[in-house]
C-alpha atoms as a PDB file:
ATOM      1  CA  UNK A   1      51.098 274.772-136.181  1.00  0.00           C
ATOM      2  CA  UNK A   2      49.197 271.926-134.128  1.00  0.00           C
ATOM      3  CA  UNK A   3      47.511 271.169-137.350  1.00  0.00           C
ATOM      4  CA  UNK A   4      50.581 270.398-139.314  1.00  0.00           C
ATOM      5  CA  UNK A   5      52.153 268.306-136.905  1.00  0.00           C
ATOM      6  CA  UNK A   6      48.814 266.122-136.757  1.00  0.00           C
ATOM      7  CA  UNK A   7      48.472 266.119-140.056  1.00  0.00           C
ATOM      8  CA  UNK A   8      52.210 264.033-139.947  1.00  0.00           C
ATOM      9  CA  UNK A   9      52.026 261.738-137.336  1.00  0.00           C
ATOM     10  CA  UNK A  10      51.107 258.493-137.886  1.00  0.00           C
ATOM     11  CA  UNK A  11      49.210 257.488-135.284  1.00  0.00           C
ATOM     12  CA  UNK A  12      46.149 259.641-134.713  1.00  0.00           C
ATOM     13  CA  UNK A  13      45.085 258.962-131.549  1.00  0.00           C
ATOM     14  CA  UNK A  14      43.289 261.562-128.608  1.00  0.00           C
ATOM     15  CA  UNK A  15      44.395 264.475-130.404  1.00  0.00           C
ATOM     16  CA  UNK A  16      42.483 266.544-127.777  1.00  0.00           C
ATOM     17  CA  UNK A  17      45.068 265.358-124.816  1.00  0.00           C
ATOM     18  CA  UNK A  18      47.767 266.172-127.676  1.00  0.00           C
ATOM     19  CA  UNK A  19      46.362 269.682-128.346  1.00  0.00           C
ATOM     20  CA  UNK A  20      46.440 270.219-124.862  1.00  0.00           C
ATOM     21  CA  UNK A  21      50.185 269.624-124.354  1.00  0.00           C
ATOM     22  CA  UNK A  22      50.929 271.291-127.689  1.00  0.00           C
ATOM     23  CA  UNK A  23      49.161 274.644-126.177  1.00  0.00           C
ATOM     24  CA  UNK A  24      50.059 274.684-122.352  1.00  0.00           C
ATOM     25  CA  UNK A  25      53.593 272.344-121.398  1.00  0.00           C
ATOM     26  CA  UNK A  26      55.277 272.746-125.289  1.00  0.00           C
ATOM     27  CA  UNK A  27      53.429 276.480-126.898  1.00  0.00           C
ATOM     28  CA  UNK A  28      56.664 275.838-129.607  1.00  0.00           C
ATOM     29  CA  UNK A  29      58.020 278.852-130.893  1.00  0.00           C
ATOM     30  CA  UNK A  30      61.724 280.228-131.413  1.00  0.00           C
ATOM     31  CA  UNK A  31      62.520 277.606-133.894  1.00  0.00           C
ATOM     32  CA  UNK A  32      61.169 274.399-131.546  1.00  0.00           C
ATOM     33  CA  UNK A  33      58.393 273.569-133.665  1.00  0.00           C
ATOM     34  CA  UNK A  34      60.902 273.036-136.840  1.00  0.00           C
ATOM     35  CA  UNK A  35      63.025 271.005-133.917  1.00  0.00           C
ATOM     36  CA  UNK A  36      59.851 268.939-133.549  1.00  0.00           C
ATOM     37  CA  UNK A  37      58.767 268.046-137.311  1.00  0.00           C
ATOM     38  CA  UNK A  38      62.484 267.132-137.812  1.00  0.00           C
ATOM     39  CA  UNK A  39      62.434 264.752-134.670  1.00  0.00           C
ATOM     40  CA  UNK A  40      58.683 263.529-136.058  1.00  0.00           C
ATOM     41  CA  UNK A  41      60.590 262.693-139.297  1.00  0.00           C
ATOM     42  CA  UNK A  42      63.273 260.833-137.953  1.00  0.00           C
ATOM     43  CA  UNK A  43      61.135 259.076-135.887  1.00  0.00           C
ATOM     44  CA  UNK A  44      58.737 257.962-138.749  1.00  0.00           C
ATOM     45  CA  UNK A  45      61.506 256.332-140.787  1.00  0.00           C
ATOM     46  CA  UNK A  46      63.004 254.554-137.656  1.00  0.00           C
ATOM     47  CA  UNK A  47      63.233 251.019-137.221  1.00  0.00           C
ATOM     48  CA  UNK A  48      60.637 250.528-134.419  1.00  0.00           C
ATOM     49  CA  UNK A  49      57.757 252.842-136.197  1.00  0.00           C
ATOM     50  CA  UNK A  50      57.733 250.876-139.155  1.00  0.00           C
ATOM     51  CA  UNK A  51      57.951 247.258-137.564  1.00  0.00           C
ATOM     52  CA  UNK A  52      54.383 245.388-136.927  1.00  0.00           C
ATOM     53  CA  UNK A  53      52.658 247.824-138.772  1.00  0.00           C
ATOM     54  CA  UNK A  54      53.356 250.794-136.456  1.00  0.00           C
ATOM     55  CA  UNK A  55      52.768 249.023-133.396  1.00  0.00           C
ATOM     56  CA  UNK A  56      55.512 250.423-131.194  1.00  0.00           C
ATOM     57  CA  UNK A  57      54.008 254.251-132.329  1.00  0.00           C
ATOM     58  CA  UNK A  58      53.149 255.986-129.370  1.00  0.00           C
ATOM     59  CA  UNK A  59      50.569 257.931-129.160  1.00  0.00           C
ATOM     60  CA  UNK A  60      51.191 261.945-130.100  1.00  0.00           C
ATOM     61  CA  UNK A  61      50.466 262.790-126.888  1.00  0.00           C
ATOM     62  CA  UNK A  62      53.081 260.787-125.295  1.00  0.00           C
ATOM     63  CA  UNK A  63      55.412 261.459-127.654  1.00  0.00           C
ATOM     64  CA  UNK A  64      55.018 265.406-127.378  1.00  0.00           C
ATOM     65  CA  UNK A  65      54.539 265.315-123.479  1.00  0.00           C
ATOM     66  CA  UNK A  66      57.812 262.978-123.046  1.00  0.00           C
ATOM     67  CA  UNK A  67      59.447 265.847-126.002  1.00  0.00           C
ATOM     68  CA  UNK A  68      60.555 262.495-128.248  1.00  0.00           C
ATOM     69  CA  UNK A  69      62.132 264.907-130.609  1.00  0.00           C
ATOM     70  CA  UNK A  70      64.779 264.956-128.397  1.00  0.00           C
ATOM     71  CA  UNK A  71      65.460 261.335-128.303  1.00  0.00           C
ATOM     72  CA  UNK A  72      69.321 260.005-129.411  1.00  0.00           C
ATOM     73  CA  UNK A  73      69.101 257.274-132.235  1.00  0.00           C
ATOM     74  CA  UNK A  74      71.543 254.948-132.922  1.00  0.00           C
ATOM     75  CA  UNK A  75      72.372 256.064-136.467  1.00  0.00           C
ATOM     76  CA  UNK A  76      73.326 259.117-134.430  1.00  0.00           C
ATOM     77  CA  UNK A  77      75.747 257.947-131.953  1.00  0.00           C
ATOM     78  CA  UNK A  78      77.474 256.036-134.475  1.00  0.00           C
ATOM     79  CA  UNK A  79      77.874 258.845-136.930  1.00  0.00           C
ATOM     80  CA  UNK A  80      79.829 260.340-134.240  1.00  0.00           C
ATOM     81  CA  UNK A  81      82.072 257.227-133.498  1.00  0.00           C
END
C-alpha cells in the first residue's frame, strides 16, 4: 500500500524516512489507509499545495508522521456553519 500512496504525493522526497513511518508508527489497516489517500486528496487540491509551485508541500514523511490526513480545512468548518 506504501507504493500507492508514493505514487500520489506530490512531493517525493526521502521516501526511505517515509517508508519507515508507513511500516512501524502508522502499519494502516482497518480502513486507515483509504482515510489517508482521501486526506492526500484533499490536501493536493488545497489552496497552500498548489500556491508557489508546491512550495508549502511538506515532505511525505512529515505529513504521515504528523497523520495530516487528519487535519480540519476550512471548506470543512464552514460546510458545517
Amino acid at each position: 500500500s506504501f507504493g500507492l500512496f508514493w505514487d500520489e504525493y506530490p512531493k517525493r522526497k526521502n521516501k526511505i524516512k517515509a517508508l519507515e513511518i508507513w511500516l512501524k508508527k502508522i502499519q494502516p489497516e482497518n480502513g486507515l489507509f483509504e482515510k489517508i489517500m482521501a486526506g492526500l486528496e484533499r490536501d493536493k487540491r488545497s489552496k497552500d499545495w498548489q500556491e508557489n509551485k508546491g512550495k508549502y508541500i511538506p515532505y511525505p514523511s512529515t505529513w504521515l508522521r504528523n497523520e495530516r490526513w487528519n487535519d480540519e480545512h476550512d471548506q470543512e468548518r464552514t460546510k458545517y456553519c
